[in-house]
Protein backbone atom coordinates (compact mmCIF):
# COMPACT_ATOMS: atom_id res chain seq x y z
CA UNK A 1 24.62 -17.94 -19.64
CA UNK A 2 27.65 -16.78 -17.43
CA UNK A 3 25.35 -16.19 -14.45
CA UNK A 4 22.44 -18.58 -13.58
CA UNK A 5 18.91 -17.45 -13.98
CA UNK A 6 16.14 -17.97 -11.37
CA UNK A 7 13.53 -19.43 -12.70
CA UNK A 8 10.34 -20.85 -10.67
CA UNK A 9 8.40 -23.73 -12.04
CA UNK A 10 4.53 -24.22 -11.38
CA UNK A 11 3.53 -27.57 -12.68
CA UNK A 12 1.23 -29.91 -10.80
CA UNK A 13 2.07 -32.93 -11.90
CA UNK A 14 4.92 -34.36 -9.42
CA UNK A 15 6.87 -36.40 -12.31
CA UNK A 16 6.90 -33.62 -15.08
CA UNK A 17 7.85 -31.20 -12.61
CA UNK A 18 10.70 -33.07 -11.29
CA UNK A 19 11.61 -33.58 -15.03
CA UNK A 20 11.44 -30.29 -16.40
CA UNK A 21 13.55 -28.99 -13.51
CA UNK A 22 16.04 -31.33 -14.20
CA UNK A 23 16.32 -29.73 -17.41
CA UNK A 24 16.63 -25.75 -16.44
CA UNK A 25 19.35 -26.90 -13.86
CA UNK A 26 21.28 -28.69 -16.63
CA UNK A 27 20.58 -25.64 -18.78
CA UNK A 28 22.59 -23.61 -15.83
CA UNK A 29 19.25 -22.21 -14.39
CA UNK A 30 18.73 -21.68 -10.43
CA UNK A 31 15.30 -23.62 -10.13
CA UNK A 32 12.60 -23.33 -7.85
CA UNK A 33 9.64 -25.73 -7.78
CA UNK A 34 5.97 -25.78 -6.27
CA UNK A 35 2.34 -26.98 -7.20
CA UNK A 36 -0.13 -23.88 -7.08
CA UNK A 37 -0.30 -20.34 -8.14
CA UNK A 38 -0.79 -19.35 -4.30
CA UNK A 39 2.57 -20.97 -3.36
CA UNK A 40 4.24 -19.53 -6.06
CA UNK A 41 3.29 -16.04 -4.98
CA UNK A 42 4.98 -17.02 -1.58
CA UNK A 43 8.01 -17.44 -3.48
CA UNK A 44 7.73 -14.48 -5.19
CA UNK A 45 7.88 -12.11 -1.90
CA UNK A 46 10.63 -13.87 -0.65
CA UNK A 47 12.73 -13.99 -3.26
CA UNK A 48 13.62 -12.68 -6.88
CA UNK A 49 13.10 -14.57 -10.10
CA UNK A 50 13.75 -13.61 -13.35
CA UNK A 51 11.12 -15.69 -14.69
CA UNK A 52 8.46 -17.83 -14.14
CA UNK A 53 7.36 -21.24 -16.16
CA UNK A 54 3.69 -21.79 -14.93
CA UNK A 55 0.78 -24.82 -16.17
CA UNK A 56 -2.20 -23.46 -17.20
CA UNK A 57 -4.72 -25.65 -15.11
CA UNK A 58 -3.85 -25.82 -11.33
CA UNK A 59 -5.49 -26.51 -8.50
CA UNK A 60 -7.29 -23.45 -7.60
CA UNK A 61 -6.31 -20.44 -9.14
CA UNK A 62 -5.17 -21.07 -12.67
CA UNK A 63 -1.82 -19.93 -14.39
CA UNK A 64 -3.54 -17.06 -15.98
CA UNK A 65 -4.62 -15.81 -12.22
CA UNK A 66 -1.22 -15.98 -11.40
CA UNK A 67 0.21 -13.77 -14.61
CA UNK A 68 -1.57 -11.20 -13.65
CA UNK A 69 -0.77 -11.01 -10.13
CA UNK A 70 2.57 -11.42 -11.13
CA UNK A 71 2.36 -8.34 -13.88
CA UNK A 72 0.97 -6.26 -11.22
CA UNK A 73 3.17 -7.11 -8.41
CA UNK A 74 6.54 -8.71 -9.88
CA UNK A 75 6.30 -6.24 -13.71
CA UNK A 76 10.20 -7.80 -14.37
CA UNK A 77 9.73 -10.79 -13.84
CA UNK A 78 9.54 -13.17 -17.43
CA UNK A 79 6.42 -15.51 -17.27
CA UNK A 80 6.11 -18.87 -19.99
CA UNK A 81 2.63 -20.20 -19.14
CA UNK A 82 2.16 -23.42 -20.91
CA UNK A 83 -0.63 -26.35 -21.59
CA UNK A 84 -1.60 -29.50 -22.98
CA UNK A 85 -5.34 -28.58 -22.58
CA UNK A 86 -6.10 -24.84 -23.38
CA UNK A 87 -7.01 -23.62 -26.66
CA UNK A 88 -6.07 -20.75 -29.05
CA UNK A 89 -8.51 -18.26 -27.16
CA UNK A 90 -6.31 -18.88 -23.96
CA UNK A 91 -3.16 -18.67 -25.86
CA UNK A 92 -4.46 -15.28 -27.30
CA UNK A 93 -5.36 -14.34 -24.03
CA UNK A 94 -2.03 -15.12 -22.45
CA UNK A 95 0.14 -13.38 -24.78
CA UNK A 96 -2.42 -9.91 -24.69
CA UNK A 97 -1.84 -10.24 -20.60
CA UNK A 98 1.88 -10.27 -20.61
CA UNK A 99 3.16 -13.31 -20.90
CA UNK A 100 6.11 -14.18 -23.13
CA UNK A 101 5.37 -16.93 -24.26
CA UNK A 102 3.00 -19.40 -24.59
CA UNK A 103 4.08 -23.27 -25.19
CA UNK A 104 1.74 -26.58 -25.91
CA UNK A 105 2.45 -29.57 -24.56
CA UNK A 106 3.84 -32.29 -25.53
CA UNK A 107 7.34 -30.79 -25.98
CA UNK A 108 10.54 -32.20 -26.38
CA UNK A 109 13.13 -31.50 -23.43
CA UNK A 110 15.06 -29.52 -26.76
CA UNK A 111 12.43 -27.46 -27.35
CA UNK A 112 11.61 -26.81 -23.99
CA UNK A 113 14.78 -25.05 -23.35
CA UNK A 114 14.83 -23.89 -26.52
CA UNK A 115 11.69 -21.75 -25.87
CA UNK A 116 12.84 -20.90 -22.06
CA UNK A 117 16.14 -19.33 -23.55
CA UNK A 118 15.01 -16.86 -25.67
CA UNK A 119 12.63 -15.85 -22.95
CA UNK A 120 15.45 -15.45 -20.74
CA UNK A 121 17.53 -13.33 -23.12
CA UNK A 122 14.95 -11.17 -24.23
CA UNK A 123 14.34 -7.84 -22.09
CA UNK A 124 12.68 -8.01 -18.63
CA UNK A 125 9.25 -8.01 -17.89
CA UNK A 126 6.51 -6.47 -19.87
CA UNK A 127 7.30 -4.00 -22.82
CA UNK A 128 7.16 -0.39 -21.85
CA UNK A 129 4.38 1.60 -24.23
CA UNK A 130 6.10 5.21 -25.37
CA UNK A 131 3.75 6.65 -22.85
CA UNK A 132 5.50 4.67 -19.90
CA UNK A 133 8.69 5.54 -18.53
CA UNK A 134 11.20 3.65 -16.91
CA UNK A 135 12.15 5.31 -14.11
CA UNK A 136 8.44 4.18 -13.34
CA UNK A 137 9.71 0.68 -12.23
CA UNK A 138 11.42 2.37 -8.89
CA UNK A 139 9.67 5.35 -8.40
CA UNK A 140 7.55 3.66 -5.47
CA UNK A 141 4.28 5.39 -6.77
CA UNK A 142 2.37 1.78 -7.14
CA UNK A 143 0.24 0.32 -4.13
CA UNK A 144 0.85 -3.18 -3.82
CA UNK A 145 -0.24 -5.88 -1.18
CA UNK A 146 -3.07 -7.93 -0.78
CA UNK A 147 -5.13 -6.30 2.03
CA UNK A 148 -8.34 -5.11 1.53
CA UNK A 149 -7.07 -1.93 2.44
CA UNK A 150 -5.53 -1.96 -0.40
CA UNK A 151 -7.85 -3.07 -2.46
CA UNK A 152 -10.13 -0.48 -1.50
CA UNK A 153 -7.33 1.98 -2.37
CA UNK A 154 -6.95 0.72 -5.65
CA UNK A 155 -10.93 1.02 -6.27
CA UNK A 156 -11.39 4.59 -5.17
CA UNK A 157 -8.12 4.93 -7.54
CA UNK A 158 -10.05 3.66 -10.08
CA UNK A 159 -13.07 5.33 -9.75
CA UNK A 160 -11.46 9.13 -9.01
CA UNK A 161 -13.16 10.79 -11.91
CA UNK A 162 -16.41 10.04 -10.56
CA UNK A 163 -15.92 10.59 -7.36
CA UNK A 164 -17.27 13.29 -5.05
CA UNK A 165 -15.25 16.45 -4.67
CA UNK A 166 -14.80 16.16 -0.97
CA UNK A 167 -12.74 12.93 0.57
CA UNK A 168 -11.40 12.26 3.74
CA UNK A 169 -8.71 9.99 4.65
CA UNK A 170 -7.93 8.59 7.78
CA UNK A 171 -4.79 6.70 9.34
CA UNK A 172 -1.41 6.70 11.49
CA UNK A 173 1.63 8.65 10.53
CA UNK A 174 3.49 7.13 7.67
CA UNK A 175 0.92 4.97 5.90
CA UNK A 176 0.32 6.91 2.86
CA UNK A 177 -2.57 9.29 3.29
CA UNK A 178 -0.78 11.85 0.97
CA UNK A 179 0.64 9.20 -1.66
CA UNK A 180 -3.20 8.58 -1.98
CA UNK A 181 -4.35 11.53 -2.28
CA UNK A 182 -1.87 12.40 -5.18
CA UNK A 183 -2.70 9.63 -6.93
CA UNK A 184 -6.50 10.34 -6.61
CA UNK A 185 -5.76 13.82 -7.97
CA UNK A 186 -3.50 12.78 -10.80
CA UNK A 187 -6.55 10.30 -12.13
CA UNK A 188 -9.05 12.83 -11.70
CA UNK A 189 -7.36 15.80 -12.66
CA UNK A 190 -4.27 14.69 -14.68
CA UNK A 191 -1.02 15.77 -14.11
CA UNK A 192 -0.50 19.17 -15.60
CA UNK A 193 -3.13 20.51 -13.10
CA UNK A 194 -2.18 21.94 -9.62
CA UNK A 195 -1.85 19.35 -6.53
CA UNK A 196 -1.53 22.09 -3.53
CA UNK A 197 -0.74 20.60 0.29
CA UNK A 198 -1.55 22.23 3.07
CA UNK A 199 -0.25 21.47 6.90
CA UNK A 200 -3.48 22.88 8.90
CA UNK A 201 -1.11 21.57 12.10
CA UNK A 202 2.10 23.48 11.62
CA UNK A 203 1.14 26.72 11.34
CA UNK A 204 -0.49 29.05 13.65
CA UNK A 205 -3.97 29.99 12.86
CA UNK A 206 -2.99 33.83 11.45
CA UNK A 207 -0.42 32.73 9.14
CA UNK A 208 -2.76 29.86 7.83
CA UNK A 209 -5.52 32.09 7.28
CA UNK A 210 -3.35 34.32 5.68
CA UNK A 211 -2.06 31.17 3.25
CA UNK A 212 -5.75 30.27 2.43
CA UNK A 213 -7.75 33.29 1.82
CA UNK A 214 -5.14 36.04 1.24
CA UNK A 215 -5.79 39.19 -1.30
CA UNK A 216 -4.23 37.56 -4.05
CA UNK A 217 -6.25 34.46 -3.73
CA UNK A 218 -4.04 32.59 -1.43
CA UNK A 219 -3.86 28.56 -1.91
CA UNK A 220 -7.26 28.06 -2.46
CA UNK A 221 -7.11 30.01 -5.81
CA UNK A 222 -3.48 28.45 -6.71
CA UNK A 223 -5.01 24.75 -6.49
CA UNK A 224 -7.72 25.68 -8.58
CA UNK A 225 -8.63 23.39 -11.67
CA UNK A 226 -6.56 21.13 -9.12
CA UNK A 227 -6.88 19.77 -5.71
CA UNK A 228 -5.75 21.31 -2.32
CA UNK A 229 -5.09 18.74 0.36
CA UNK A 230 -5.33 19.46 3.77
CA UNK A 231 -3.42 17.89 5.83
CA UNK A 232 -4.33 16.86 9.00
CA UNK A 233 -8.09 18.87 8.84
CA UNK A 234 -8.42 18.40 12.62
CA UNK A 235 -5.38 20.70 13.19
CA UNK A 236 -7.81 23.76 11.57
CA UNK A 237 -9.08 26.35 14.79
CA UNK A 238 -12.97 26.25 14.79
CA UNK A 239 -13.57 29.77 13.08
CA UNK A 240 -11.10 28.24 10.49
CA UNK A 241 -13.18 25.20 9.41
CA UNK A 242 -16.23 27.59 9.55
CA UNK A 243 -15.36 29.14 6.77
CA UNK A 244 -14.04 26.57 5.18
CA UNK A 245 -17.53 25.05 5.67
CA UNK A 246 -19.11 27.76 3.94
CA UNK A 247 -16.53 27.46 0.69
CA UNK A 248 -17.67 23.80 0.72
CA UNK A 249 -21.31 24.20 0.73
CA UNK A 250 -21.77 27.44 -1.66
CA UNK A 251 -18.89 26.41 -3.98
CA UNK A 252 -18.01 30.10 -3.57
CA UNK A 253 -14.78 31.60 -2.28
CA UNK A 254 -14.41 35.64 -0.78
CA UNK A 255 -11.19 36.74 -1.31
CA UNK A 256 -10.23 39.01 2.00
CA UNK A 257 -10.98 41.96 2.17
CA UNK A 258 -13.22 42.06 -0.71
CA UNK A 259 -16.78 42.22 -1.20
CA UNK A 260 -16.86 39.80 -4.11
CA UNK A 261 -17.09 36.41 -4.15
CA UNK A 262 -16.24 33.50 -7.08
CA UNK A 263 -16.90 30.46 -7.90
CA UNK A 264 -13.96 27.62 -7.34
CA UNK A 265 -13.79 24.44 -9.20
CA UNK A 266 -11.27 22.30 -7.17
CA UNK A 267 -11.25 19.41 -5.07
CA UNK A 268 -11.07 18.79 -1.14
CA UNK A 269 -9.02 16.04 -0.26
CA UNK A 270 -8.32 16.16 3.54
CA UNK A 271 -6.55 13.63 6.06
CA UNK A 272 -6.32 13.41 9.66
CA UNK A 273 -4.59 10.88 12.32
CA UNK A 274 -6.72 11.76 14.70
CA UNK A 275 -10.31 10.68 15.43
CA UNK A 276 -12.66 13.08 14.33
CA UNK A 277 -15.56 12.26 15.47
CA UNK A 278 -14.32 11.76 19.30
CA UNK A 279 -12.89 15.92 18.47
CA UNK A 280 -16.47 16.21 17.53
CA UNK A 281 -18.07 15.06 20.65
CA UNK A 282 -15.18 17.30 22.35
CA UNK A 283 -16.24 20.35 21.19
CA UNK A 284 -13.03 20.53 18.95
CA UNK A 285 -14.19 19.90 15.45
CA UNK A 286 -17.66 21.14 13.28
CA UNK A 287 -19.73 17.92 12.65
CA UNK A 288 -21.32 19.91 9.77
CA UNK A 289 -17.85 20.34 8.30
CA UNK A 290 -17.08 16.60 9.47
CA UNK A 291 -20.25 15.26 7.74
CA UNK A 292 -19.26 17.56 4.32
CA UNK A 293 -15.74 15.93 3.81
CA UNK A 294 -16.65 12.49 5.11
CA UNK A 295 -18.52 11.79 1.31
CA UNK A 296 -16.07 9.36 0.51
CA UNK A 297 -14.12 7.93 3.72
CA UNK A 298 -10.94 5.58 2.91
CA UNK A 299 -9.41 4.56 6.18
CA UNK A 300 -5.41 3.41 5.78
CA UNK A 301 -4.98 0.87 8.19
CA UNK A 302 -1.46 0.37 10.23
CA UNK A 303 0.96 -2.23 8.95
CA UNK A 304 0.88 -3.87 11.81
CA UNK A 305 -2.90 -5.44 11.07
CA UNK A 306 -1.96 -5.56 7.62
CA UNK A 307 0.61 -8.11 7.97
CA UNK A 308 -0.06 -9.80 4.59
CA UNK A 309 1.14 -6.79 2.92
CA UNK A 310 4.65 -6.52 4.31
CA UNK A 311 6.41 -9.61 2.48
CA UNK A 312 4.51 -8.12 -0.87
CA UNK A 313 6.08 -4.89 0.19
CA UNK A 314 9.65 -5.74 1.19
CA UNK A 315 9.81 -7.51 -2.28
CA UNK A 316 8.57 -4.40 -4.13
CA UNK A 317 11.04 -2.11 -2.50
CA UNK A 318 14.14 -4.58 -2.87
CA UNK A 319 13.48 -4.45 -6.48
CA UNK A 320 13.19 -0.35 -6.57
CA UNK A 321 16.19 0.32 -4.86
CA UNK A 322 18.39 -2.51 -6.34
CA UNK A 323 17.15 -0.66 -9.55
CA UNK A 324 18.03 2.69 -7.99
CA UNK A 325 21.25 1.64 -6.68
CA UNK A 326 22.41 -0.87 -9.37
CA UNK A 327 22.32 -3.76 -7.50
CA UNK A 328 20.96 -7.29 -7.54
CA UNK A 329 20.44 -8.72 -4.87
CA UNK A 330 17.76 -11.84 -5.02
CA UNK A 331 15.92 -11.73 -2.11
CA UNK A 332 16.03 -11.97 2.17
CA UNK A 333 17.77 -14.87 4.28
CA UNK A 334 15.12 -16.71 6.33
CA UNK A 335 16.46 -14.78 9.24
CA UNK A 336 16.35 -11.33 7.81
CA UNK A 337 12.75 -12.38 6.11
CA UNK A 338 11.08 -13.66 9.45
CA UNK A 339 13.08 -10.54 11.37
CA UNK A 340 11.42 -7.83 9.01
CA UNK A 341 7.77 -9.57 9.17
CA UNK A 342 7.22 -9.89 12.60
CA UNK A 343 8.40 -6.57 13.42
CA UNK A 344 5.71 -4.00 14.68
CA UNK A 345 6.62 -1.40 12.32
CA UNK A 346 5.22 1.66 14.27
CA UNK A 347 6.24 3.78 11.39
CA UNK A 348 4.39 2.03 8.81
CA UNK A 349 4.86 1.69 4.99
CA UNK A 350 7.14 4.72 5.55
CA UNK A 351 9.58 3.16 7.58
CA UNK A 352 9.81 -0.64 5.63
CA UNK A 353 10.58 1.28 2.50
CA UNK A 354 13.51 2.99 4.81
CA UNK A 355 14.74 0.35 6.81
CA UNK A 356 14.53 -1.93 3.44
CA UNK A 357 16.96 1.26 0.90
CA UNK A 358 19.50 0.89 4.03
CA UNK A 359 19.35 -2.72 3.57
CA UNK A 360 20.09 -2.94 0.26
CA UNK A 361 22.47 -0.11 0.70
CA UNK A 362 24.40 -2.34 3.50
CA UNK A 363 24.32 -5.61 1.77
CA UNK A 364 26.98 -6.89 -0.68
CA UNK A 365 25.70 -10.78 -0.81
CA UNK A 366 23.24 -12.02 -2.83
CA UNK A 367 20.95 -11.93 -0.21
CA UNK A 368 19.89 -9.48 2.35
CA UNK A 369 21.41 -10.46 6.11
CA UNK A 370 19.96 -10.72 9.10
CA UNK A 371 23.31 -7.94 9.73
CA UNK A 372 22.56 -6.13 7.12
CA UNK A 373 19.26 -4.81 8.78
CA UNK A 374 19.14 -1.31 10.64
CA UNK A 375 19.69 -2.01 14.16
CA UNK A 376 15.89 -0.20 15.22
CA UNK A 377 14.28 -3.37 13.76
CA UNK A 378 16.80 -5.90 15.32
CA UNK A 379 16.86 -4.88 18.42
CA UNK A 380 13.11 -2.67 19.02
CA UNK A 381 12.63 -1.14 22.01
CA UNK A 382 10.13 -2.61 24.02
CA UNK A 383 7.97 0.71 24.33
CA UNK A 384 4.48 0.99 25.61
CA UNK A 385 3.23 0.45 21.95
CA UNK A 386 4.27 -3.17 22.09
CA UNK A 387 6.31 -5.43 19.86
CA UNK A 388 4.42 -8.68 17.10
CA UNK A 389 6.35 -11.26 18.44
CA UNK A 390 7.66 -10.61 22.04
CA UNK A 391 6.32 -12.81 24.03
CA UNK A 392 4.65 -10.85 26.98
CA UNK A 393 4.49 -7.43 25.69
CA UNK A 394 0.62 -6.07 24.80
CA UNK A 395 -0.46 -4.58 22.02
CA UNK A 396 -2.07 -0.80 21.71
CA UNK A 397 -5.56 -2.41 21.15
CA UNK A 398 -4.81 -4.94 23.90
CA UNK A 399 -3.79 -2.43 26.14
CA UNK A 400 -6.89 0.10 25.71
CA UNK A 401 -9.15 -3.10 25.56
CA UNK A 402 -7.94 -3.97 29.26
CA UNK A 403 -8.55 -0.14 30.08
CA UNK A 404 -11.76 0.62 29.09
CA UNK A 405 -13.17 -3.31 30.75
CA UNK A 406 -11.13 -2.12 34.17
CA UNK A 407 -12.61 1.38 33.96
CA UNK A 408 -16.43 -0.21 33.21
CA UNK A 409 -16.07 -2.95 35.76
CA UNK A 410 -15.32 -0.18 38.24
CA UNK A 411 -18.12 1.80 37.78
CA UNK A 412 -20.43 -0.47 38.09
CA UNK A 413 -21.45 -0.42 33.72
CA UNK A 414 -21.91 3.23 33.52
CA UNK A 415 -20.99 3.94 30.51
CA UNK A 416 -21.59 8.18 30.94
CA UNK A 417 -18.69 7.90 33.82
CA UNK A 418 -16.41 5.86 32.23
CA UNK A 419 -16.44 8.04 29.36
CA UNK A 420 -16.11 11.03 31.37
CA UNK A 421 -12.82 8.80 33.40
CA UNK A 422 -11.35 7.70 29.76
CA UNK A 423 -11.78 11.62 28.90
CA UNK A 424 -13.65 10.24 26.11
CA UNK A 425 -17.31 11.01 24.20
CA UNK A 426 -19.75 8.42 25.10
CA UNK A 427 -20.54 7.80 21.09
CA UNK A 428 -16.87 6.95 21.14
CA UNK A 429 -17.07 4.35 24.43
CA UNK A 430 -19.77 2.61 22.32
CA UNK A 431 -17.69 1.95 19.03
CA UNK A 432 -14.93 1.20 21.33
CA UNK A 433 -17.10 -1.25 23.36
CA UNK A 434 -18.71 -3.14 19.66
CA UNK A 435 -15.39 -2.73 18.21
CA UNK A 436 -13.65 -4.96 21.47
CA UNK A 437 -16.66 -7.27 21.79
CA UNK A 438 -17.39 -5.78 25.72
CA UNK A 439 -20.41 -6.76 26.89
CA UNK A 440 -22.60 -4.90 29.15
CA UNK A 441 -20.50 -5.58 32.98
């Protein structure tokens, strides 16, 4: 091998992983070591491998746990999983998963590297089907991270066939409301039928009136068989969502200025950044029409309070765009690493996959630079949203907390005039109050 592969060992047992290490660095292999399958995800984010030599029985989760976190997150990565104490079933079972290759113990250090070899010169990761295409491995349609956020993504994902026909989704700028709602389409749906978007905020109510209902059907009737997303609902006038309301609950749809009326088969995904149910008690928004979207209600949480996700993230974007851009670069320098994760990243998922294609498109080491990072996450400005990490600067929540306690305390508990002072709905004071643990002043 002219270039030394990464591998990361897993192995337990102190003396045989010392030994077996030994052996992949005399075979010309970059070697990693740890005990469990949780560190070796740690390595993972941080860094890329090109294949991974894992013991089946670890303490905690076992090597199988760890092959398929490893074929969801980390597809190109090579995985050996090997045992003195699992039988054929497990074997079987490894193989079917996606690992390649499966190796009882005892060995011979020959063997060993034997095996490891043709693992290492055989092609990447798992085998594409015909159905799969490659360009799928950087085409940044996945949703990785360990959050339950995610999670919950992934479920609804799951389940989109079956679920109902009205959604709503909820979060700040940039954190993927539409990526979700395409992907909840394409499952449902499938992806020869229409995905239409709508921006109920960036048009003037004539004009998107004349967009939804016009005499030719408008993009109600283009979406149909398909899904129409609206996009930021809460941006709709009042008469608007009324008769949006009224498609929703008949099923029906009046072309203008026509008599007759037909049935529509589509589905309603809408999103909004802004609270709802505070535009509600405002006077600004329908709770009828609020209470017919909210069916199914998948809240996308910032980054910021998802901080688990980002090293899972930076590591899935370093591999898209080195694929994109025909690099290879390995991984992030501790400095560059602890830079990126304890940045506040207002922006969201949208702005780590940005800040990480510059990056990559900066760097010419093996490993991403602290340098090599775009100068907005180096040197943040310390705005009134806050910073992770800067030592005296609040928070959003810890700044509102402090606000709503100072505006309580000064009137005396009453909640109905400190809503009225916050410009706020009192249903909205009381989440706020259970959600920041106030008690009654």
């Amino acid at each position: 091998m002219n270039q030394k592969s990464k591998v990361l060992l897993v192995e337990e047992d102190n003396s045989l992983r010392s030994s077996l290490g030994m052996f992949l660095e005399k075979n010309e292999c970059d070697v990693a070591e740890c005990k469990t399958a949780e560190e070796a995800l740690t390595y993972l984010e941080k860094g890329i491998y090109d294949m991974v030599v894992s013991e089946y029985r670890l303490h905690g989760k076992d090597g199988l746990w760890l092959l398929h976190r490893i074929r969801k997150e980390f597809p190109d990565t090579r995985f050996v999983l090997m045992s003195a104490y699992a039988d054929v079933t497990v074997a079987v079972q490894a193989l079917k998963d996606g690992a390649n290759d499966f190796i009882n113990k005892p060995f011979t250090p020959p063997t060993f590297i034997a095996r490891c070899n043709e693992v290492l010169n055989s092609t990447p990761g798992r085998i594409l089907s015909a159905q799969e295409s490659p360009v799928k491995a950087h085409d940044f349609n996945d949703f990785v991270g360990r959050s339950y956020t995610i999670k919950r993504v992934k479920d609804l994902i799951r389940m989109a066939s079956n679920l109902p026909k009205s959604l709503l989704l909820t979060g700040d700028t940039g954190t993927g409301k539409e990526s979700v709602a395409r992907e909840i389409h394409r499952k449902a749906c499938g992806d020869s039928a229409p995905f239409v978007t709508v921006s109920c905020e960036a048009s003037e109510e004539a004009e998107l009136e004349q967009d939804l209902f016009a005499s030719d059907g408008g993009l109600l009737l283009a979406a149909e068989g398909g899904t129409i997303f609206l996009d930021e609902v809460g941006g709709l006038s009042l008469r608007l969502q009324s008769k949006l309301l009224n498609i929703l609950e008949t099923g029906k749809f009046r072309i203008r200025g026509s008599l007759d009326e037909r049935d529509l088969n589509l589905r309603f995904l809408c999103s909004s950044r802004k609270d709802l149910e505070e535009m509600i008690e405002l006077g600004e928004f329908k709770s009828e029409l609020y209470h017919r979207i909210n069916m199914v209600h998948l809240n996308l949480e910032p980054l910021r309070e998802r901080v688990d996700d980002i090293p899972v993230l930076m590591g899935y974007f370093l591999r898209g765009f080195n694929l994109q851009n025909g690099k290879s670069i390995k991984g992030f320098t501790r400095s560059a690493y602890d830079l990126m994760n304890n940045y506040d990243w207002p922006g969201n998922v949208r702005e780590l996959k940005n800040v990480i294609e510059r990056s990559v498109l900066y760097c010419n080491d093996e490993y991403i630079q602290e340098q090599n990072v775009p100068d907005s996450v180096r040197n943040p400005k310390r705005s009134s949203q806050g910073q992770v990490g800067f030592q005296g600067v609040m928070t959003l929540r810890e700044m509102e907390r402090m606000k709503i306690l100072e505006t309580l305390q000064a009137f005396g508990g009453n909640r109905a005039t400190t809503a009225k002072a916050l410009g706020i709905g009192r249903n909205t004071l009381w989440r706020k109050l259970k959600e920041y643990e106030i008690e009654e002043c």
